[in-house]
Protein backbone atom coordinates (compact mmCIF):
# COMPACT_ATOMS: atom_id res chain seq x y z
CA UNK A 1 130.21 -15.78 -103.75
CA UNK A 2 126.98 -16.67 -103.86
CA UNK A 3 127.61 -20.45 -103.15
CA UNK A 4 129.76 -19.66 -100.29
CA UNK A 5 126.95 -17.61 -98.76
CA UNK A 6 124.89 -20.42 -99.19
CA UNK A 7 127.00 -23.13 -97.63
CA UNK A 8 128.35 -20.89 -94.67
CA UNK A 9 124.16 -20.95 -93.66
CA UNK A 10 124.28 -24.46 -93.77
CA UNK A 11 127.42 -24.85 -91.51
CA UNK A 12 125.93 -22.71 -89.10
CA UNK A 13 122.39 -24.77 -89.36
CA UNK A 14 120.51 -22.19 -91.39
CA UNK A 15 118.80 -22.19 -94.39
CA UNK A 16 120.06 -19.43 -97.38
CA UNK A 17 116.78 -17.77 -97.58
CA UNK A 18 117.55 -14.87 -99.90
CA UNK A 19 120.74 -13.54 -101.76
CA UNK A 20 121.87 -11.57 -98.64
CA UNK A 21 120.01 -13.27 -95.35
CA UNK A 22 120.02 -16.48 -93.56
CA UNK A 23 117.57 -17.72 -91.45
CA UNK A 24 117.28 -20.23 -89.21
CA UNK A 25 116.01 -23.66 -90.33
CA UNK A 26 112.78 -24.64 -87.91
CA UNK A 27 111.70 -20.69 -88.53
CA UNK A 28 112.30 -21.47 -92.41
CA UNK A 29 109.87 -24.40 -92.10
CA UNK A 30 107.31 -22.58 -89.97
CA UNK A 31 107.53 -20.37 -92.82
CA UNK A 32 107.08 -22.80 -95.52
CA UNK A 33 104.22 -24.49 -93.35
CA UNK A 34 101.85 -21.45 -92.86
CA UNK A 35 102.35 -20.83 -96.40
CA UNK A 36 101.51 -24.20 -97.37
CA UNK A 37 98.25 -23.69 -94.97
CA UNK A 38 97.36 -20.70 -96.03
CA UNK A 39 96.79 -22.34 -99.68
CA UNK A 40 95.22 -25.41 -98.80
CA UNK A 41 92.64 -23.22 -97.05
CA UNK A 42 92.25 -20.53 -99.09
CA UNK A 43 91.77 -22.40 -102.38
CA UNK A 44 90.55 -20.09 -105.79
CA UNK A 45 87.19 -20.92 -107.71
CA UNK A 46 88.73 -22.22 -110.03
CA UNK A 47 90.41 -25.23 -107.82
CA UNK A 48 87.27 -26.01 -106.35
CA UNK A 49 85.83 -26.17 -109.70
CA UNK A 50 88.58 -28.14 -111.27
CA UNK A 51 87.93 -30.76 -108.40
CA UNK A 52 83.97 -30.47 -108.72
CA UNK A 53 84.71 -31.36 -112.64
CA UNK A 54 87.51 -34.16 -111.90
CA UNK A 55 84.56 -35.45 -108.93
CA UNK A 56 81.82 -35.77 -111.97
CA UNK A 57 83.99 -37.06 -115.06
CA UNK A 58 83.52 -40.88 -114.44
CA UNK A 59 79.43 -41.86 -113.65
CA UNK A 60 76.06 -40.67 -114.77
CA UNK A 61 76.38 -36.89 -114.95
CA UNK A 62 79.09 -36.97 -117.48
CA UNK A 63 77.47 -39.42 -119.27
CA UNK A 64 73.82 -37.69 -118.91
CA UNK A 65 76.15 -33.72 -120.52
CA UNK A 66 77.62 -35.77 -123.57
CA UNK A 67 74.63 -38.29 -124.53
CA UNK A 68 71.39 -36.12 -123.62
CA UNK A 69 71.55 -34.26 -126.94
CA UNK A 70 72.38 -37.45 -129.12
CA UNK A 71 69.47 -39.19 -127.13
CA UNK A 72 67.35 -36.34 -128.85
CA UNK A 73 68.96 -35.45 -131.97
CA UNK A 74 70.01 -38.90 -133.40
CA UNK A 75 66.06 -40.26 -133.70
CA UNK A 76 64.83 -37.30 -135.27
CA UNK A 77 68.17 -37.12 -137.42
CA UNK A 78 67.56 -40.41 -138.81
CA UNK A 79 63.93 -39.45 -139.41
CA UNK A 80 65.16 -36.96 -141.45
CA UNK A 81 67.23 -38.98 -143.45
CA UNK A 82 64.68 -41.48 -144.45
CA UNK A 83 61.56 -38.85 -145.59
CA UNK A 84 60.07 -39.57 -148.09
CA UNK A 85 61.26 -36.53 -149.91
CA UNK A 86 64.38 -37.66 -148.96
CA UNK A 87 67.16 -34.66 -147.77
CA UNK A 88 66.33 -30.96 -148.07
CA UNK A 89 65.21 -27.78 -146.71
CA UNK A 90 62.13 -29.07 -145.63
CA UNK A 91 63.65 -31.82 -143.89
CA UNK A 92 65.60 -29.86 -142.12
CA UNK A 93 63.19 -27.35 -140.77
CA UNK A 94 61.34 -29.97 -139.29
CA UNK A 95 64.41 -31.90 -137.54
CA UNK A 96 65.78 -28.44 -136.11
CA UNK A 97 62.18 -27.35 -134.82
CA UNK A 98 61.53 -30.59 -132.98
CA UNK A 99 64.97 -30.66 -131.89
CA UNK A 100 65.58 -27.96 -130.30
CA UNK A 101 62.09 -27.54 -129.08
CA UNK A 102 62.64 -30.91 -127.08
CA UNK A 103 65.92 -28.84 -126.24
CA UNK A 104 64.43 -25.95 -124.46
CA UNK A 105 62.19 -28.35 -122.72
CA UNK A 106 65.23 -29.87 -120.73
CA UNK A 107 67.14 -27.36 -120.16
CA UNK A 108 65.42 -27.21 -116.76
CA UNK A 109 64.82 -30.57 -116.19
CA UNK A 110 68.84 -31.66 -116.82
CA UNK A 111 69.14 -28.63 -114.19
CA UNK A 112 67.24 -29.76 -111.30
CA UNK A 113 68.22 -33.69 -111.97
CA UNK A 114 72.06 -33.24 -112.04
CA UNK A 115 71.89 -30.93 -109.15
CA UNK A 116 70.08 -33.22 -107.22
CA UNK A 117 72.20 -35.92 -108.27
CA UNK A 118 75.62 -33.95 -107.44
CA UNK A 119 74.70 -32.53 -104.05
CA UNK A 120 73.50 -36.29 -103.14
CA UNK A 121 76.69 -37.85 -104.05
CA UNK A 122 78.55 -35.02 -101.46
CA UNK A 123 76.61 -35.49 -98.58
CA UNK A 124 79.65 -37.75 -97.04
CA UNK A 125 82.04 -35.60 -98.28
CA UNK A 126 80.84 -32.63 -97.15
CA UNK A 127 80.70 -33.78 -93.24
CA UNK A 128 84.49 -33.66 -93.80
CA UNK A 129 85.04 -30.70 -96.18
CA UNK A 130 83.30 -28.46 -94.21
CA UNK A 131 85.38 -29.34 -91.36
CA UNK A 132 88.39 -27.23 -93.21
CA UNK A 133 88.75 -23.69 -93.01
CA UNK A 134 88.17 -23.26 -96.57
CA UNK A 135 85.87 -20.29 -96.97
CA UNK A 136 82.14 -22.21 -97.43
CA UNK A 137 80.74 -20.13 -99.95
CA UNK A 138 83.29 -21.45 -102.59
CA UNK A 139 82.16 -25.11 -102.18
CA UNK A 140 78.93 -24.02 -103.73
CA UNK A 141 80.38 -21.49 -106.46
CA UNK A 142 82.43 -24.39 -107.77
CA UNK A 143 79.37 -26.78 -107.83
CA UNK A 144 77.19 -24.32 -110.02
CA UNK A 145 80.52 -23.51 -112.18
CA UNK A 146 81.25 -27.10 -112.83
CA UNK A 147 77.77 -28.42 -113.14
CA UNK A 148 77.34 -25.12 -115.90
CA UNK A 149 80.10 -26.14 -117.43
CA UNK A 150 78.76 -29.50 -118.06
CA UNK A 151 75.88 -27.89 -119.20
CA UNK A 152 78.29 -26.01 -121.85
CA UNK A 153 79.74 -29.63 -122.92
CA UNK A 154 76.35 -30.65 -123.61
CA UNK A 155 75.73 -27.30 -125.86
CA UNK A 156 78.61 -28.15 -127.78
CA UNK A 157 77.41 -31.68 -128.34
CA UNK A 158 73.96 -30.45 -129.79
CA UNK A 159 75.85 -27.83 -131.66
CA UNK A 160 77.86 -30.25 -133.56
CA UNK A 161 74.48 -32.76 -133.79
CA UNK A 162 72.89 -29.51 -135.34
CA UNK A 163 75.21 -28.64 -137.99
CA UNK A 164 75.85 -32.50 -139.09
CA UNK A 165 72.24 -32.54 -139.73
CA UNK A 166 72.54 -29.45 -141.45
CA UNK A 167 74.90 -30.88 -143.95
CA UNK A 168 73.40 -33.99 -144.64
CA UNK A 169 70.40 -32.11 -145.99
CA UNK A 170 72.49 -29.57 -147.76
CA UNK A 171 71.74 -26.33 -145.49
CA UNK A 172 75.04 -26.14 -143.81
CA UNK A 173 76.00 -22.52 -145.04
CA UNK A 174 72.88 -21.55 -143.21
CA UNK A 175 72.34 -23.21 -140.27
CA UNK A 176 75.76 -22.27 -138.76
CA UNK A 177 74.37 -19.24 -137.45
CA UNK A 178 71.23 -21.07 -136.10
CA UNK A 179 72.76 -23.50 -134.69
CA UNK A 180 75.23 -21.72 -132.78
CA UNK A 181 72.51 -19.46 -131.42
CA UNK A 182 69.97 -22.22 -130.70
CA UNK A 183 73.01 -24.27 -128.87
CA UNK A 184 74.55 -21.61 -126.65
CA UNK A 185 72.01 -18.75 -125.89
CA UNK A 186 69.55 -21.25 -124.22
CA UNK A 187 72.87 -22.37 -121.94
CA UNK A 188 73.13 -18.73 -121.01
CA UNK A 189 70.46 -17.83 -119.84
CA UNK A 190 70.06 -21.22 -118.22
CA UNK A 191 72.79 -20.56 -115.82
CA UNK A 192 70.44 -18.96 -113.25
CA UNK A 193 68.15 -22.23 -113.63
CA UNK A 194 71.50 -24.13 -113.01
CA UNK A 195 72.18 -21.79 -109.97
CA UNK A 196 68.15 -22.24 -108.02
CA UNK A 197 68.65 -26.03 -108.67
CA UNK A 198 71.86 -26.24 -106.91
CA UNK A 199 70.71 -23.76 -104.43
CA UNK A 200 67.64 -26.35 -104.11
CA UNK A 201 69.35 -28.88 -103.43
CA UNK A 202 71.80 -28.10 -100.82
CA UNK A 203 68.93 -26.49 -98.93
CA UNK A 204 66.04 -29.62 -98.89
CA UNK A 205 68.24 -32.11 -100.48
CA UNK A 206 67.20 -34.86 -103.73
CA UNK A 207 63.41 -34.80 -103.97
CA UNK A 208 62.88 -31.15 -104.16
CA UNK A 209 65.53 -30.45 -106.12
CA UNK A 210 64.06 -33.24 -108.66
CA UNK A 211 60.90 -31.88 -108.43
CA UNK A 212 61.66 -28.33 -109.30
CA UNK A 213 63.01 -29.62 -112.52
CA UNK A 214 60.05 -31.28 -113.42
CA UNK A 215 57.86 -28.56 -112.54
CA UNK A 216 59.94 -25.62 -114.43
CA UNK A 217 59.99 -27.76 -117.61
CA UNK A 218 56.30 -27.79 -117.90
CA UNK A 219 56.02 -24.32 -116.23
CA UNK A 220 58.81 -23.30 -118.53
CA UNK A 221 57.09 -24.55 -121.68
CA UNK A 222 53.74 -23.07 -120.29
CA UNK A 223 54.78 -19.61 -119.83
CA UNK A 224 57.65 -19.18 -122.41
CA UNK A 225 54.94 -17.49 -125.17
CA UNK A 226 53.39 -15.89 -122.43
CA UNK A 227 54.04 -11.44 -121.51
CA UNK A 228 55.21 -12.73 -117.95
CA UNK A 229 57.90 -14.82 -119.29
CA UNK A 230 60.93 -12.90 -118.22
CA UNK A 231 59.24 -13.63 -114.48
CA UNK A 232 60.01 -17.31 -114.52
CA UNK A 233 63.40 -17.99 -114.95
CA UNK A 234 62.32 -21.83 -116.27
CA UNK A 235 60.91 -20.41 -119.54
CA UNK A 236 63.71 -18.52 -120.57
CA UNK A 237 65.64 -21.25 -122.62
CA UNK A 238 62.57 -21.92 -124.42
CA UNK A 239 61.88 -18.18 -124.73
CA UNK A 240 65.12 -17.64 -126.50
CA UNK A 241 64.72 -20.85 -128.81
CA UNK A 242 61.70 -19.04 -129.67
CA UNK A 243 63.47 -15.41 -130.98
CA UNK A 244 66.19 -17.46 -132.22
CA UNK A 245 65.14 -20.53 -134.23
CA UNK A 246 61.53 -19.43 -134.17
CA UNK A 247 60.16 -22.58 -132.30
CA UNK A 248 56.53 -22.42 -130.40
CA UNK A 249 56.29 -24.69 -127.35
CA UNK A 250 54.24 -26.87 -129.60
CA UNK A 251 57.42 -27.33 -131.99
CA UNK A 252 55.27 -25.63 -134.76
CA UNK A 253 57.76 -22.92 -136.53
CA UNK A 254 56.36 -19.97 -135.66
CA UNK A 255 54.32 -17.49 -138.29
CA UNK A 256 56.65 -14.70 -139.07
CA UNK A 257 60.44 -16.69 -138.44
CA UNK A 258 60.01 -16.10 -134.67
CA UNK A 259 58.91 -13.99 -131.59
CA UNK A 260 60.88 -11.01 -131.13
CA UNK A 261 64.69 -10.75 -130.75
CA UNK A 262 64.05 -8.09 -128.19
CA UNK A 263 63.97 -11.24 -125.40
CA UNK A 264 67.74 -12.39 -125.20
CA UNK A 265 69.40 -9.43 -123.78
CA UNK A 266 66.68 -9.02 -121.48
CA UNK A 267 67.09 -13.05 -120.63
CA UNK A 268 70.66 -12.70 -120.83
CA UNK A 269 70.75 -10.24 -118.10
CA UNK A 270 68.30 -11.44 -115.89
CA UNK A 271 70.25 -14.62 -116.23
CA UNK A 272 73.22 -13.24 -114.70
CA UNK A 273 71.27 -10.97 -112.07
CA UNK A 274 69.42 -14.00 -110.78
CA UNK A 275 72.78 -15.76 -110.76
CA UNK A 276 74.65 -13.47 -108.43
CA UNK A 277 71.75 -13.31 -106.38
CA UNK A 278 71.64 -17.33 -105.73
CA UNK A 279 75.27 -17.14 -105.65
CA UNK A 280 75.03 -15.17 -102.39
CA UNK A 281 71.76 -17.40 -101.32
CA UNK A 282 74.02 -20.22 -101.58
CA UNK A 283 77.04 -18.63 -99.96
CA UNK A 284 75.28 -17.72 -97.03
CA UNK A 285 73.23 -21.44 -97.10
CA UNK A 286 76.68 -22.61 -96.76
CA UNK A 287 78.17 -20.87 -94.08
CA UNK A 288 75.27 -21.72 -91.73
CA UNK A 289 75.45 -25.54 -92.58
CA UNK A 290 75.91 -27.69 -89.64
CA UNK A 291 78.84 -30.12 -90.33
């Protein structure tokens, strides 16, 4: 019955929309077309992302997520190999401090370079994607998603660096939790850095954005042992390197195992209150920008 239906529409030059209707065929495409419009314009997050990520997976950013922590960790990994009291807990100690304090030192910096980098490579791309009726405000959600997801690669990179380490000198069973904290927390609450270095960027463009790296990695390592930390959003990785792994900004384990653990969920949510906030900065950047 059903096939019958179906090629009685065609006879009569319509197309067997539904089990009980036919409609005819240029309406059925009209159909088809708006709805085919309507998601190439109104792409999700996630799209935009996915493209943003598929964009930055061959050239230097990709490179810079997955090598940046072996840059750091393989020197001072091999230095701990070869001391002259050979592996241990010692040994150790000293390769996670200076590791991860060089760590929390470029959080920021990766930040404002990357960004800089990604918003320069779109500047010929955008006088065309911004032609499309794609609501703006998504083009620069999906940048600071897929340039924090980088930023997560990376994470995992040092987090594996960190716990190799840890096994060569015979502290694995400890360092797991250590590691995982030191690796991940600092990418947290680094998001919002991610987000004004982005937002940076698409407002004044390469230099700036550059230069706001530089500066929050030294203000960052300035002001991270400081009472005014949680007012600088560039000290926070290093702030949280210091509750976790106990790490001064000198790379000098801190007396006492550490500041107090009392910073990360403050970090943590200022993290994601700053980041909604430069989400809408950036939205609204967006929507004003002159093709």
């Amino acid at each position: 019955m059903f096939r019958e239906s179906v090629n009685l529409c065609r006879a009569a030059g319509y197309v067997h929309a539904d089990t009980v209707s036919c409609v005819p065929e240029s309406e059925f495409v009209m159909t088809a077309s708006a709805a085919l419009r309507g998601r190439r314009d109104n792409p999700s997050v996630w799209v935009v992302t996915s493209t943003e990520l598929t964009r930055l997976r061959r050239g230097f950013i990709a490179w810079y997520a997955l090598l940046a922590p072996v840059v750091i960790a393989v020197p001072l990994f091999m230095g701990s190999l070869f001391a002259p009291d050979g592996p241990g807990e010692h040994t150790w100690k000293v390769f996670s401090t200076s590791t991860l304090n060089l760590w929390g030192m470029l959080v920021p910096m990766s930040a404002g370079l990357l960004a800089a980098l990604s918003i320069r490579s779109d500047q010929d791309s955008w006088r065309l994607m911004l032609s499309y009726a794609v609501p703006r405000h998504r083009y620069f959600t999906g940048k600071v998603a897929a340039l924090s997801l980088l930023g997560l690669v990376s994470s995992v990179v040092l987090f594996a660096m960190l716990l190799l380490a840890a096994a060569i000198n015979g502290q694995l069973a400890d360092a797991v939790g250590l590691a995982a904290g030191a690796a991940f927390l600092p990418w947290l609450v680094g998001l919002a850095t991610t987000g004004i270095a982005v937002l940076v960027a698409a407002a004044w463009g390469l230099g700036p954005s550059i230069a706001v790296g530089v500066v929050g990695m030294f203000g960052g390592l300035i002001v991270a042992d400081k009472s005014f930390w949680f007012a600088v959003p560039f000290s926070w990785p290093m702030r949280i390197l210091q509750s976790v792994a106990g790490v001064g900004t000198n790379g000098i384990p801190l007396p006492g195992g550490g500041s107090s653990g009392h910073a990360i969920p403050v970090a943590v949510a200022l993290s994601v209150v700053v980041l909604v906030l430069v989400l809408l900065a950036g939205g609204r950047l967006m929507t004003r920008k002159e093709v």
